[in-house]
PDB file of N, CA and C in Angstrom:
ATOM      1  N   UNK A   1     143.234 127.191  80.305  1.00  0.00           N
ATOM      2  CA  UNK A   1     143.259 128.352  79.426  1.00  0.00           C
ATOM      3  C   UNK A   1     141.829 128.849  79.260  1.00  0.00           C
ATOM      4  N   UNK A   2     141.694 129.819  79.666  1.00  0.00           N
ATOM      5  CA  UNK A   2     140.314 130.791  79.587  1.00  0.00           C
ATOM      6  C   UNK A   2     139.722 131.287  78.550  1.00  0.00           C
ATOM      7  N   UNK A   3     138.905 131.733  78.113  1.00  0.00           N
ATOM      8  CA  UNK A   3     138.383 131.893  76.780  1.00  0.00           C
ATOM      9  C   UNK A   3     139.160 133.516  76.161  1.00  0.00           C
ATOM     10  N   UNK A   4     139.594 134.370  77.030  1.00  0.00           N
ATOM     11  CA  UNK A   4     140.015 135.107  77.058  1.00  0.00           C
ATOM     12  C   UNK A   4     141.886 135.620  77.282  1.00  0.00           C
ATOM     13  N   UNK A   5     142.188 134.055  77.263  1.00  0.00           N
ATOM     14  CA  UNK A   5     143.684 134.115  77.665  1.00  0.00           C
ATOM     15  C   UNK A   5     143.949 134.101  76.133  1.00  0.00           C
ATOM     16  N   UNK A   6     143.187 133.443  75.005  1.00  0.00           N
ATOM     17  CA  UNK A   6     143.289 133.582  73.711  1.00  0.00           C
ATOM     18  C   UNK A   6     143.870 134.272  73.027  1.00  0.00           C
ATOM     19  N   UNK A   7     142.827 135.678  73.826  1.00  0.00           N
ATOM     20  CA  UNK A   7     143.374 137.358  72.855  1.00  0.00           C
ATOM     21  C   UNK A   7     144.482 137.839  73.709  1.00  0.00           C
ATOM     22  N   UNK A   8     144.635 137.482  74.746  1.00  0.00           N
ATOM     23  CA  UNK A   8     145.768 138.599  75.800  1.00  0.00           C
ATOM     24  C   UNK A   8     147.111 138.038  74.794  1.00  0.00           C
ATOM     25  N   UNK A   9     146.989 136.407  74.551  1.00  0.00           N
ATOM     26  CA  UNK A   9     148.291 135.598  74.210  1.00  0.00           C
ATOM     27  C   UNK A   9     148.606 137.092  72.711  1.00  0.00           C
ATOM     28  N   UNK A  10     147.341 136.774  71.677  1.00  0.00           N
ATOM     29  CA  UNK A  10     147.679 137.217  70.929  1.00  0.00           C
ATOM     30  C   UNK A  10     148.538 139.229  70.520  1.00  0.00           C
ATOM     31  N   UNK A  11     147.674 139.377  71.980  1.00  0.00           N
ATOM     32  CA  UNK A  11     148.315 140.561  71.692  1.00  0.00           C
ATOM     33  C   UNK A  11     149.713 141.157  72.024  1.00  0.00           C
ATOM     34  N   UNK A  12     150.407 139.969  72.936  1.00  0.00           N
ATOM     35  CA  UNK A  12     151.180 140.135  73.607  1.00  0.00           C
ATOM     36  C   UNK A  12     152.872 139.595  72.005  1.00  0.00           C
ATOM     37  N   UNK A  13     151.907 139.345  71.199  1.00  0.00           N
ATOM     38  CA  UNK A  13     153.071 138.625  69.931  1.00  0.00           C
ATOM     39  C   UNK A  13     153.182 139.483  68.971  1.00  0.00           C
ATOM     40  N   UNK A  14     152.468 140.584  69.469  1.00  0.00           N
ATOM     41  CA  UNK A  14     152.721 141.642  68.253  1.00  0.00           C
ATOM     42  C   UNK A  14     154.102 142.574  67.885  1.00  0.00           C
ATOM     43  N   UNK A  15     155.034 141.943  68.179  1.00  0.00           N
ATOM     44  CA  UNK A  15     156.780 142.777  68.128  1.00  0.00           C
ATOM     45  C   UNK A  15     156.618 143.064  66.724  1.00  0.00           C
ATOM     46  N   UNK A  16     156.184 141.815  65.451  1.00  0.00           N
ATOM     47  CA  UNK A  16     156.357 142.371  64.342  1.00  0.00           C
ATOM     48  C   UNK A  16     155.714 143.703  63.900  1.00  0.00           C
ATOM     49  N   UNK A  17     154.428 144.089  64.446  1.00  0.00           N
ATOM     50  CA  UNK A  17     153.667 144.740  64.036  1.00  0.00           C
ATOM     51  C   UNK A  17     154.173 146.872  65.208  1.00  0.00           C
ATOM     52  N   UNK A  18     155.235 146.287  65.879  1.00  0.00           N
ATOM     53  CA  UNK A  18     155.264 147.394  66.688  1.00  0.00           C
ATOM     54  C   UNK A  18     156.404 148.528  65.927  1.00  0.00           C
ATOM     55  N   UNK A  19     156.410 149.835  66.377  1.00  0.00           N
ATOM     56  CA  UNK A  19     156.945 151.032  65.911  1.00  0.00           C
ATOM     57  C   UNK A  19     158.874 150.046  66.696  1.00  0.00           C
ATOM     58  N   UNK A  20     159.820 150.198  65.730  1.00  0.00           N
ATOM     59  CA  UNK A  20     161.123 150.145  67.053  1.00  0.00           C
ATOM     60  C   UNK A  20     162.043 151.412  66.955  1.00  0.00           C
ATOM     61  N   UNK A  21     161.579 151.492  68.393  1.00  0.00           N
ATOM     62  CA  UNK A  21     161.998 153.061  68.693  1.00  0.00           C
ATOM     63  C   UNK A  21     163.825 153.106  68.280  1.00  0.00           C
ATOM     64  N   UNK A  22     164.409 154.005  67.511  1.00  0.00           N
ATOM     65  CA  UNK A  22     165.397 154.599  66.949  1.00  0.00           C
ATOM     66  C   UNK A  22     166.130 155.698  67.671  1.00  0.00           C
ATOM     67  N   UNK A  23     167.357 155.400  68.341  1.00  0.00           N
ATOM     68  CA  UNK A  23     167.763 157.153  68.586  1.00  0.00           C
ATOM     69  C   UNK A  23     167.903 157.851  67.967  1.00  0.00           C
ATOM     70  N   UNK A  24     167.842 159.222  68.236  1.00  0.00           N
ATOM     71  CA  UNK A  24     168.475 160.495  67.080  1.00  0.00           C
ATOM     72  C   UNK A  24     169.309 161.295  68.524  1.00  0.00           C
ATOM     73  N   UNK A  25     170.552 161.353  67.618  1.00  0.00           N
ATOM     74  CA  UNK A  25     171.538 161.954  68.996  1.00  0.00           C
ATOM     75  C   UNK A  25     171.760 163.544  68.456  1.00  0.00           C
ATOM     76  N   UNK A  26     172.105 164.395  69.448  1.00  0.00           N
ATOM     77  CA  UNK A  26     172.299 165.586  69.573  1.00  0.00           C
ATOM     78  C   UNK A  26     173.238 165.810  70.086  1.00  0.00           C
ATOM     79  N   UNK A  27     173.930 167.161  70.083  1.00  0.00           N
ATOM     80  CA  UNK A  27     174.415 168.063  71.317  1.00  0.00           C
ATOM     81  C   UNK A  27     174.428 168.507  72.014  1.00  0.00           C
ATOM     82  N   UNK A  28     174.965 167.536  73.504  1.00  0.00           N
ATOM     83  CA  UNK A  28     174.326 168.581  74.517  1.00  0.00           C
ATOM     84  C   UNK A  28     175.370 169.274  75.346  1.00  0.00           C
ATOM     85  N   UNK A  29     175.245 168.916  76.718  1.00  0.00           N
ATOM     86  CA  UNK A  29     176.349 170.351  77.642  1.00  0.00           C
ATOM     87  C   UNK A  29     177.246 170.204  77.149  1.00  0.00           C
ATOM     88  N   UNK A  30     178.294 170.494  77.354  1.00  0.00           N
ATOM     89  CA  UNK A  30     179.694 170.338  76.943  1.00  0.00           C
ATOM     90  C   UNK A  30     180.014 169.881  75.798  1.00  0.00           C
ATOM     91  N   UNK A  31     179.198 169.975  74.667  1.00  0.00           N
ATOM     92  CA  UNK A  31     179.705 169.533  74.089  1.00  0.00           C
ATOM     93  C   UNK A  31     179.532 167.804  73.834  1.00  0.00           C
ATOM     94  N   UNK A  32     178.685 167.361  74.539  1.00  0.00           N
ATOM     95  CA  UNK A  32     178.772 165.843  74.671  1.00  0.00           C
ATOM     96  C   UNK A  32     177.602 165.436  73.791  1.00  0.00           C
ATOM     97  N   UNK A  33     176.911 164.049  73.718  1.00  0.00           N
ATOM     98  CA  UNK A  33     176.223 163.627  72.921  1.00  0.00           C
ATOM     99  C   UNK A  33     175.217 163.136  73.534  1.00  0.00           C
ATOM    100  N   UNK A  34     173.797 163.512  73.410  1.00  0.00           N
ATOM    101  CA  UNK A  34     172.777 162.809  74.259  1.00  0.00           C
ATOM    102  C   UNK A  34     172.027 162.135  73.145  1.00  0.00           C
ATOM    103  N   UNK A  35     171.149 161.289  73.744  1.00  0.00           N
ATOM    104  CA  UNK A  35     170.544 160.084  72.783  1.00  0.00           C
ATOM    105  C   UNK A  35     169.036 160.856  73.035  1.00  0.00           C
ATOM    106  N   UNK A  36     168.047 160.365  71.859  1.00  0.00           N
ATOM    107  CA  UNK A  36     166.613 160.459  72.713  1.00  0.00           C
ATOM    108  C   UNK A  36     165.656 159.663  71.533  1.00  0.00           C
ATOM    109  N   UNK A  37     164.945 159.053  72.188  1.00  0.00           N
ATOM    110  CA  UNK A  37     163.720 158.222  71.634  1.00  0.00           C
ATOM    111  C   UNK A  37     162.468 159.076  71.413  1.00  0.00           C
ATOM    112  N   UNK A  38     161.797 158.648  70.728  1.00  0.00           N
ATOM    113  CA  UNK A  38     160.286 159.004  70.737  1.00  0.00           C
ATOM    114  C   UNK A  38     159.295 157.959  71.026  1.00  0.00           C
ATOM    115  N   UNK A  39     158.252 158.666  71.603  1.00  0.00           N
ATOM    116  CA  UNK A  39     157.198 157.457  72.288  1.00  0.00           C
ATOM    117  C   UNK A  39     155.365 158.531  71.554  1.00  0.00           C
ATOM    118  N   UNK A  40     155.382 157.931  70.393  1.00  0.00           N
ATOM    119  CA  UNK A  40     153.815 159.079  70.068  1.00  0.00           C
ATOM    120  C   UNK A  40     152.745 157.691  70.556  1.00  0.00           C
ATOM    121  N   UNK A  41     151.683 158.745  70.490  1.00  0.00           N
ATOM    122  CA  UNK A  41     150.343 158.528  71.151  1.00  0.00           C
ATOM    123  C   UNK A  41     149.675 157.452  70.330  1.00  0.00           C
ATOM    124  N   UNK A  42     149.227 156.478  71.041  1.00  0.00           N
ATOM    125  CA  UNK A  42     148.596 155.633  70.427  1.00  0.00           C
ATOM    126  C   UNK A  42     149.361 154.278  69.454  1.00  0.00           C
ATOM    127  N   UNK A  43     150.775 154.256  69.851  1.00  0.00           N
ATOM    128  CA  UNK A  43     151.356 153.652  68.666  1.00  0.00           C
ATOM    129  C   UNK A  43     152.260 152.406  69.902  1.00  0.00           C
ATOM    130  N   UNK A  44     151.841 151.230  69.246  1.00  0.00           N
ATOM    131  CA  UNK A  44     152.647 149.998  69.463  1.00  0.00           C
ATOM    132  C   UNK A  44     154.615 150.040  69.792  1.00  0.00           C
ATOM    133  N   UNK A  45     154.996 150.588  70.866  1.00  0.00           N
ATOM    134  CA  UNK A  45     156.699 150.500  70.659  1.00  0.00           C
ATOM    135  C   UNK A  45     157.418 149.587  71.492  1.00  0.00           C
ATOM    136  N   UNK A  46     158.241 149.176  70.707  1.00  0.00           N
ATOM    137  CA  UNK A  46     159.008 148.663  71.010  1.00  0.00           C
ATOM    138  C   UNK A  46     161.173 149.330  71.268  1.00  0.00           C
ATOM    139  N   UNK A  47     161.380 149.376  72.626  1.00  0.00           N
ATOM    140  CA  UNK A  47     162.573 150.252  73.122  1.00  0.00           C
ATOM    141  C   UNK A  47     163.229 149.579  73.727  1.00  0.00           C
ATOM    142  N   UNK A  48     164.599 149.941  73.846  1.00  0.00           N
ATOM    143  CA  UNK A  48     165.442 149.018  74.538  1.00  0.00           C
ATOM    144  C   UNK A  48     165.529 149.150  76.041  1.00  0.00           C
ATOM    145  N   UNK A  49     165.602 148.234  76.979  1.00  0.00           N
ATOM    146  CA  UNK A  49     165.926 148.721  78.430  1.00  0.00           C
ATOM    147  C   UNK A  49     167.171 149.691  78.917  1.00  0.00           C
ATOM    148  N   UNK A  50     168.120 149.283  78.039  1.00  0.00           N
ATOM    149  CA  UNK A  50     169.338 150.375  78.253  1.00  0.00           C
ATOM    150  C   UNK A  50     169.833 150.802  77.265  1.00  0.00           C
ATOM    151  N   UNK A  51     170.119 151.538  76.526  1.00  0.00           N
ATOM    152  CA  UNK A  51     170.252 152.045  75.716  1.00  0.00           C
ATOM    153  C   UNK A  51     172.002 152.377  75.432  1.00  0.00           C
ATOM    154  N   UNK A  52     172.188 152.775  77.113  1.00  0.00           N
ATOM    155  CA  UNK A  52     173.512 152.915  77.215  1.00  0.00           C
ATOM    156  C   UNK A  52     174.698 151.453  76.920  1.00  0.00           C
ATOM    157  N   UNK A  53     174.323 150.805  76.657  1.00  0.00           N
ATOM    158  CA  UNK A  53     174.691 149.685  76.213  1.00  0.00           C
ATOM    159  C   UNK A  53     175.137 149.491  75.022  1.00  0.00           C
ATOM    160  N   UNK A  54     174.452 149.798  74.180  1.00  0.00           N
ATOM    161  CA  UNK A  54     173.702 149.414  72.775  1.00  0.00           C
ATOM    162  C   UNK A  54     174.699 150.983  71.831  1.00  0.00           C
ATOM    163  N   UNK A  55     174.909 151.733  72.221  1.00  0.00           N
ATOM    164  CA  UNK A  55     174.795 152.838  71.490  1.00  0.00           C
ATOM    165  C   UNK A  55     175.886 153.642  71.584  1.00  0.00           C
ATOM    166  N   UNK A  56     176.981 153.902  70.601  1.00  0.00           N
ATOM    167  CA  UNK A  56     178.152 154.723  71.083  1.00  0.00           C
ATOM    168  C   UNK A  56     177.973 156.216  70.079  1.00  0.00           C
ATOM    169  N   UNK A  57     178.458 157.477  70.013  1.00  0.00           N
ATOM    170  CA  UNK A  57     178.859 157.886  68.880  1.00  0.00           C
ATOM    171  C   UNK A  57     180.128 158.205  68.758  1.00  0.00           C
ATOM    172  N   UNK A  58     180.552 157.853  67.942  1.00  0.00           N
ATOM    173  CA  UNK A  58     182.311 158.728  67.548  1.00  0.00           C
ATOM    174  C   UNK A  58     182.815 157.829  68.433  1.00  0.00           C
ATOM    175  N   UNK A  59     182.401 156.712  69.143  1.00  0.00           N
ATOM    176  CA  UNK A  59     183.668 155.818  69.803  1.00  0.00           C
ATOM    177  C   UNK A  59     183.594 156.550  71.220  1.00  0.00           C
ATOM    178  N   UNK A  60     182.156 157.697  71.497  1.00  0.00           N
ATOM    179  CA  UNK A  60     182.266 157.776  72.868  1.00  0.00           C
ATOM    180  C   UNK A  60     180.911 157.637  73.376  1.00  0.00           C
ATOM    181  N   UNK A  61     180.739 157.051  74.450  1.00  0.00           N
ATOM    182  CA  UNK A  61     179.473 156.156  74.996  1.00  0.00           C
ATOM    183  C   UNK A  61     178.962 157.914  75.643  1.00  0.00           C
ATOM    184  N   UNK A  62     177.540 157.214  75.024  1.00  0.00           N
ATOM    185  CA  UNK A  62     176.277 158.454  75.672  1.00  0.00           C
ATOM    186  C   UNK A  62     175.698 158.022  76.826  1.00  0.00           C
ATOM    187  N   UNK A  63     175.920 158.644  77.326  1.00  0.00           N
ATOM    188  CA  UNK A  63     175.584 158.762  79.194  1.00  0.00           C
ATOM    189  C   UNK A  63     174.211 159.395  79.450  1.00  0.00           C
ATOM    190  N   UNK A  64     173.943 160.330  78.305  1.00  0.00           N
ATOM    191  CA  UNK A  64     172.161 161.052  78.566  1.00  0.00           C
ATOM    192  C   UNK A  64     171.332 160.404  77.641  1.00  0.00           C
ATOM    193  N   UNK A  65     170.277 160.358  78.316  1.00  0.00           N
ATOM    194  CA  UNK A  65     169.142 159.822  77.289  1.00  0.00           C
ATOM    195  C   UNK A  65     167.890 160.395  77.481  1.00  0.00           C
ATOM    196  N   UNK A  66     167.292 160.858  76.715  1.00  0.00           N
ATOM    197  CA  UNK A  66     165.651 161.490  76.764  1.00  0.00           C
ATOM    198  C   UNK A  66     164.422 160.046  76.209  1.00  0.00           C
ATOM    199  N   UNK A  67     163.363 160.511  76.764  1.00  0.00           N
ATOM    200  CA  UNK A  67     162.348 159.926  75.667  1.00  0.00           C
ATOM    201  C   UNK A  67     161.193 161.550  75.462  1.00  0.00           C
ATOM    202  N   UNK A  68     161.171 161.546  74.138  1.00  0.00           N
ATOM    203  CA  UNK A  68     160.512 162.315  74.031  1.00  0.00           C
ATOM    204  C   UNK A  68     158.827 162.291  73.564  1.00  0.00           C
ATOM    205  N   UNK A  69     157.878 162.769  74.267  1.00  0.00           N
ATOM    206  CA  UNK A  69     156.403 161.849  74.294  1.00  0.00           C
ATOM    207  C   UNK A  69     156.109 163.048  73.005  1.00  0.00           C
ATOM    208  N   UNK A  70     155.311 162.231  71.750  1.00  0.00           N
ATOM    209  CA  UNK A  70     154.262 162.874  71.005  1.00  0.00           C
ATOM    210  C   UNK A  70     153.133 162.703  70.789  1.00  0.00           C
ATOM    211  N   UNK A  71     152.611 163.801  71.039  1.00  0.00           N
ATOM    212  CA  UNK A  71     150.989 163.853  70.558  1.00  0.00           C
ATOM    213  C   UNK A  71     150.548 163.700  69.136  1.00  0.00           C
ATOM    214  N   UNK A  72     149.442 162.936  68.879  1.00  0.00           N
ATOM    215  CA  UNK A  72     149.630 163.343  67.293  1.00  0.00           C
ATOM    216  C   UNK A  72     147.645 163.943  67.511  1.00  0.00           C
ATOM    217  N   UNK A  73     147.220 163.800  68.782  1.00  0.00           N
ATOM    218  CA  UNK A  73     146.018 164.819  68.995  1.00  0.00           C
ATOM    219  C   UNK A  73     146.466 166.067  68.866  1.00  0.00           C
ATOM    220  N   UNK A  74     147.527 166.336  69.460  1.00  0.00           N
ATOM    221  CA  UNK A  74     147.776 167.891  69.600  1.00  0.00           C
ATOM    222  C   UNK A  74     148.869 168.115  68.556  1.00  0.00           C
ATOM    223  N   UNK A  75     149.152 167.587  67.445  1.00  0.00           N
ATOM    224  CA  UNK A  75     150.403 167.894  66.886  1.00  0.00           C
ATOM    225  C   UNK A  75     151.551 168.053  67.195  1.00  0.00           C
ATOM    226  N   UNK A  76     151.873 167.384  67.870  1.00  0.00           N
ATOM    227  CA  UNK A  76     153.298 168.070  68.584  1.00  0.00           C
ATOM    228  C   UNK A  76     153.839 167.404  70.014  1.00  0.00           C
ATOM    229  N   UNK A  77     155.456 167.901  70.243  1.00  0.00           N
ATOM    230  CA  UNK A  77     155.749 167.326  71.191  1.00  0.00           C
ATOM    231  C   UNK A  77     155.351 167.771  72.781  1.00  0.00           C
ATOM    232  N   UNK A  78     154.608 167.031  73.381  1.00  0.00           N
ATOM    233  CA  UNK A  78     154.225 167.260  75.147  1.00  0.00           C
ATOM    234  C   UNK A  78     155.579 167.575  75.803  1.00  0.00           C
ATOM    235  N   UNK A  79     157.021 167.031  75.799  1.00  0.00           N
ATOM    236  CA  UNK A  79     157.932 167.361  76.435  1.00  0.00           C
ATOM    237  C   UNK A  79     158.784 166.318  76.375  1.00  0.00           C
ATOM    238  N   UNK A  80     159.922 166.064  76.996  1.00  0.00           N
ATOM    239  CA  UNK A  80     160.653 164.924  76.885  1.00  0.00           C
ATOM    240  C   UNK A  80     161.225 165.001  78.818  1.00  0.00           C
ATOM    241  N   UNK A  81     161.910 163.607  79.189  1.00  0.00           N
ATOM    242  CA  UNK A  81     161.986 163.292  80.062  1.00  0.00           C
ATOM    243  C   UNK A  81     163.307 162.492  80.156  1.00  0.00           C
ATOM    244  N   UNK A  82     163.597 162.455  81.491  1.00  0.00           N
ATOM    245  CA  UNK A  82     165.373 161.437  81.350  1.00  0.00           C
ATOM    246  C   UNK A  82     164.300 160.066  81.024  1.00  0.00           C
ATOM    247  N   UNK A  83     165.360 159.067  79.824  1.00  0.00           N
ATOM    248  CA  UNK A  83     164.797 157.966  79.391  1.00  0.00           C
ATOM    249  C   UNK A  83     164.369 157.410  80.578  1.00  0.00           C
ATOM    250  N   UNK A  84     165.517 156.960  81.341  1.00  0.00           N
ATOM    251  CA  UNK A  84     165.498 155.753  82.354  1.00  0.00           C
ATOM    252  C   UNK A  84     164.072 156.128  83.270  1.00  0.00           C
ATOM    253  N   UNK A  85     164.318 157.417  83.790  1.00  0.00           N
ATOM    254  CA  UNK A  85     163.030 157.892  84.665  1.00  0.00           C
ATOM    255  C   UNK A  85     161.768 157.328  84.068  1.00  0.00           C
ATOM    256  N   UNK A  86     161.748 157.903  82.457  1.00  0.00           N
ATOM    257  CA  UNK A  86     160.623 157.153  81.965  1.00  0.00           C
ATOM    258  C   UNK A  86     160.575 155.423  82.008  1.00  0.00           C
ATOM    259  N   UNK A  87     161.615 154.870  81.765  1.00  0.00           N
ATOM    260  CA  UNK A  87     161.146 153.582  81.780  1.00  0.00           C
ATOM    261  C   UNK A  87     160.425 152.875  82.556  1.00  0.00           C
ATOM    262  N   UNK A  88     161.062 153.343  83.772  1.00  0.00           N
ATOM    263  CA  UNK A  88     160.769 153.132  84.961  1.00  0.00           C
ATOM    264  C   UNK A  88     158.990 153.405  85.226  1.00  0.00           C
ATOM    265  N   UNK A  89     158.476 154.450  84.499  1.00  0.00           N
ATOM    266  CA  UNK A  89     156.970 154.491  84.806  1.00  0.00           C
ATOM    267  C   UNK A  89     156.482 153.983  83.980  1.00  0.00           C
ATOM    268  N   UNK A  90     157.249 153.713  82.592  1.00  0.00           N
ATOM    269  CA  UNK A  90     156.245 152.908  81.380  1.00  0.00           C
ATOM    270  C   UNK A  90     156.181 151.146  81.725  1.00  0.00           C
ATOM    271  N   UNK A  91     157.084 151.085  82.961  1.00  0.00           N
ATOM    272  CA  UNK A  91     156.493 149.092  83.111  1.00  0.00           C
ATOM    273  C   UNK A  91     154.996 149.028  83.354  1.00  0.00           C
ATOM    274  N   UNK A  92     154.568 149.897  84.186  1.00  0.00           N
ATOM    275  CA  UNK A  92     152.697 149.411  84.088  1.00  0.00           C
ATOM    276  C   UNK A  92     152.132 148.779  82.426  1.00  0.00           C
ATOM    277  N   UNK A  93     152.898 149.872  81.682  1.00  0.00           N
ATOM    278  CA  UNK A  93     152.045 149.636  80.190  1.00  0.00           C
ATOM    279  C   UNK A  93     152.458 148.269  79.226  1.00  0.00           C
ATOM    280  N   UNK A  94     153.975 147.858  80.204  1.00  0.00           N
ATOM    281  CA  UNK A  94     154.563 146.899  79.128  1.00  0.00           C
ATOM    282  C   UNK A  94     153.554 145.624  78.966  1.00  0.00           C
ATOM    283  N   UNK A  95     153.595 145.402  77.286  1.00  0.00           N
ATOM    284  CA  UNK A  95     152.936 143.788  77.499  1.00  0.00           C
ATOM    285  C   UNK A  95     153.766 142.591  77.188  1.00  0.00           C
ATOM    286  N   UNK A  96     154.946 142.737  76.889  1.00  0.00           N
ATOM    287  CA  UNK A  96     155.911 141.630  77.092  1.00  0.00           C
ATOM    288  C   UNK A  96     157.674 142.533  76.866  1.00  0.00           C
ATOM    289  N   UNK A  97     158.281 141.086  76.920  1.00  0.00           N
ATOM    290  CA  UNK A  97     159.467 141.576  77.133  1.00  0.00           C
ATOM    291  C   UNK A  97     160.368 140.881  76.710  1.00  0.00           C
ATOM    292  N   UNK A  98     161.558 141.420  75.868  1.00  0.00           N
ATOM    293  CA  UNK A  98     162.538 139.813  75.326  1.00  0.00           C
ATOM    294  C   UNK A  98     163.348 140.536  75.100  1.00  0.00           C
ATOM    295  N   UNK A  99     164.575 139.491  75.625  1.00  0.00           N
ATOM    296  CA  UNK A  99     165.756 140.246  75.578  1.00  0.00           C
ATOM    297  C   UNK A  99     166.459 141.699  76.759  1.00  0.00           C
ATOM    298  N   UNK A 100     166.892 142.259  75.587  1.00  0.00           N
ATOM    299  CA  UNK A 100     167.147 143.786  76.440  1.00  0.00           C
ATOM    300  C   UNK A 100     165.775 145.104  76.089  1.00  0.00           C
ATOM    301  N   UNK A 101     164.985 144.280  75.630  1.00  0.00           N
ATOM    302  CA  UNK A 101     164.121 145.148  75.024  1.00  0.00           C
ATOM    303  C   UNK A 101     162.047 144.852  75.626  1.00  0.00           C
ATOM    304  N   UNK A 102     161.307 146.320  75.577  1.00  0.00           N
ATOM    305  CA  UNK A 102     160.459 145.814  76.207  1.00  0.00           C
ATOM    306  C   UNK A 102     159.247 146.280  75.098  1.00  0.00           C
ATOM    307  N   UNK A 103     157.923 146.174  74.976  1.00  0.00           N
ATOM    308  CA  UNK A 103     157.092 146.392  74.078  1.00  0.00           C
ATOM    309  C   UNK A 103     155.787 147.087  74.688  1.00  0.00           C
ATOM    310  N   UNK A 104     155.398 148.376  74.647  1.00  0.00           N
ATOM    311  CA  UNK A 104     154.683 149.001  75.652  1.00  0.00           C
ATOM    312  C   UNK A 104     153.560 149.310  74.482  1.00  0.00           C
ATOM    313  N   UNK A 105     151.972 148.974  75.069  1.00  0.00           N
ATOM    314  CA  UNK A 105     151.426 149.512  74.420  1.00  0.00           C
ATOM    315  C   UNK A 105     150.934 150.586  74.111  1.00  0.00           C
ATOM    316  N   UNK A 106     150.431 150.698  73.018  1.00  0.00           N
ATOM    317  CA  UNK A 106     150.280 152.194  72.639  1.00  0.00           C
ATOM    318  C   UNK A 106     149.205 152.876  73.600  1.00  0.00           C
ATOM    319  N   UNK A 107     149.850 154.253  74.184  1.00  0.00           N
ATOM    320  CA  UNK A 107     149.036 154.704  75.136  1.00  0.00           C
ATOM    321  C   UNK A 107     148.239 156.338  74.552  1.00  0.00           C
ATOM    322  N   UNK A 108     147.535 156.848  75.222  1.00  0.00           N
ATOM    323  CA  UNK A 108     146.062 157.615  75.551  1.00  0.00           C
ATOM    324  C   UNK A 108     146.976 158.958  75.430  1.00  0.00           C
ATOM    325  N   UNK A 109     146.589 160.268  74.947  1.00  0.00           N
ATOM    326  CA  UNK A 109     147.283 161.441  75.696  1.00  0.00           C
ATOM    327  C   UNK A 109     147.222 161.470  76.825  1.00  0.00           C
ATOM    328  N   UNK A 110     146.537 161.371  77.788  1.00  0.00           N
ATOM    329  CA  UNK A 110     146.333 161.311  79.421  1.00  0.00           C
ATOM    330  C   UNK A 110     147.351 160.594  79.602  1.00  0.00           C
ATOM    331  N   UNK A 111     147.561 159.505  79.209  1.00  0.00           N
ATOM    332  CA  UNK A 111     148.608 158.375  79.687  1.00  0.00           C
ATOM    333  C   UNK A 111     150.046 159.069  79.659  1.00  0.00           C
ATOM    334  N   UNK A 112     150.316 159.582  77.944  1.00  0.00           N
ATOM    335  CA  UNK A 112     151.675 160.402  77.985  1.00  0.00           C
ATOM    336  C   UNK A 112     151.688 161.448  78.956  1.00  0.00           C
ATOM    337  N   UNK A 113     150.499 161.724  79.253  1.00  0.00           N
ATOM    338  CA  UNK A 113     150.735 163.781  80.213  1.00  0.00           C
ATOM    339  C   UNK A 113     151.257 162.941  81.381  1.00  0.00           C
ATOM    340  N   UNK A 114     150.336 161.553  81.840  1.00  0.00           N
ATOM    341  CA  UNK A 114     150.989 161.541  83.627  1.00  0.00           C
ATOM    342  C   UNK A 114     152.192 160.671  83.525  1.00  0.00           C
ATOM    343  N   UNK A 115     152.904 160.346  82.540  1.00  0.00           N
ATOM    344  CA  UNK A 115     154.126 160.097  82.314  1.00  0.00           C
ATOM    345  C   UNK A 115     155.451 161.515  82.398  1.00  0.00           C
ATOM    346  N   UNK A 116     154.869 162.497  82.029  1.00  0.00           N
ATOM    347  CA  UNK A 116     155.408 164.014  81.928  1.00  0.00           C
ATOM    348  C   UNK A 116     155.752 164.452  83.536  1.00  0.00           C
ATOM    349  N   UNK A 117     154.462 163.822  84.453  1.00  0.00           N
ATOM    350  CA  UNK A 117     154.697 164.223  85.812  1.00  0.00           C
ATOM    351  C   UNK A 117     155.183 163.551  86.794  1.00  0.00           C
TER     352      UNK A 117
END
């Protein structure tokens, strides 16, 4: 153990201390129900890997999911994205993982914009 494996351990135990991301569902095409998360700038989260799992409304399973990135440099939301697409680019940032759920650290505006692309 390195003098420095110390702090990585510690930072990697911070679930208590992280944001846990919440859906807020909407209306979308038809009439159907989409899910979407938020991911703001700079903030500790913790999100589930599937969501579609986890989450029904009215007894009918949501099939869409957004994450939507906020700035809190710029006030406001940068844009939102299909969840999964995002997940898929936020593993670089993850620092651990348990369960169905992963814990990404809090990232840079730069970080959210090349998540956008």
């Amino acid at each position: 153990m390195g003098l420095f494996d110390k702090f990585k351990k510690k930072e990697t135990n911070n679930w208590e201390n992280a944001y846990i991301g919440n859906p807020n569902f909407y209306n979308g095409k038809d009439n159907k129900p989409f899910g979407a998360f938020a991911l703001t700038e700079d903030t500790l989260t913790s999100f589930p890997k599937n969501p579609k799992s986890l989450y029904k409304v009215n007894n009918t399973e949501v099939n869409e999911w957004k994450l939507m990135l906020v700035s809190t440099t710029n006030n406001g939301v940068l844009g939102d994205i299909d969840y999964y697409e995002a997940i898929n680019k936020l593993m670089k940032f993850v620092i651990d993982e348990k369960d169905n759920n992963i814990l990404i650290r809090g990232l840079s505006l730069e970080e959210l914009n090349q998540i956008l692309k």
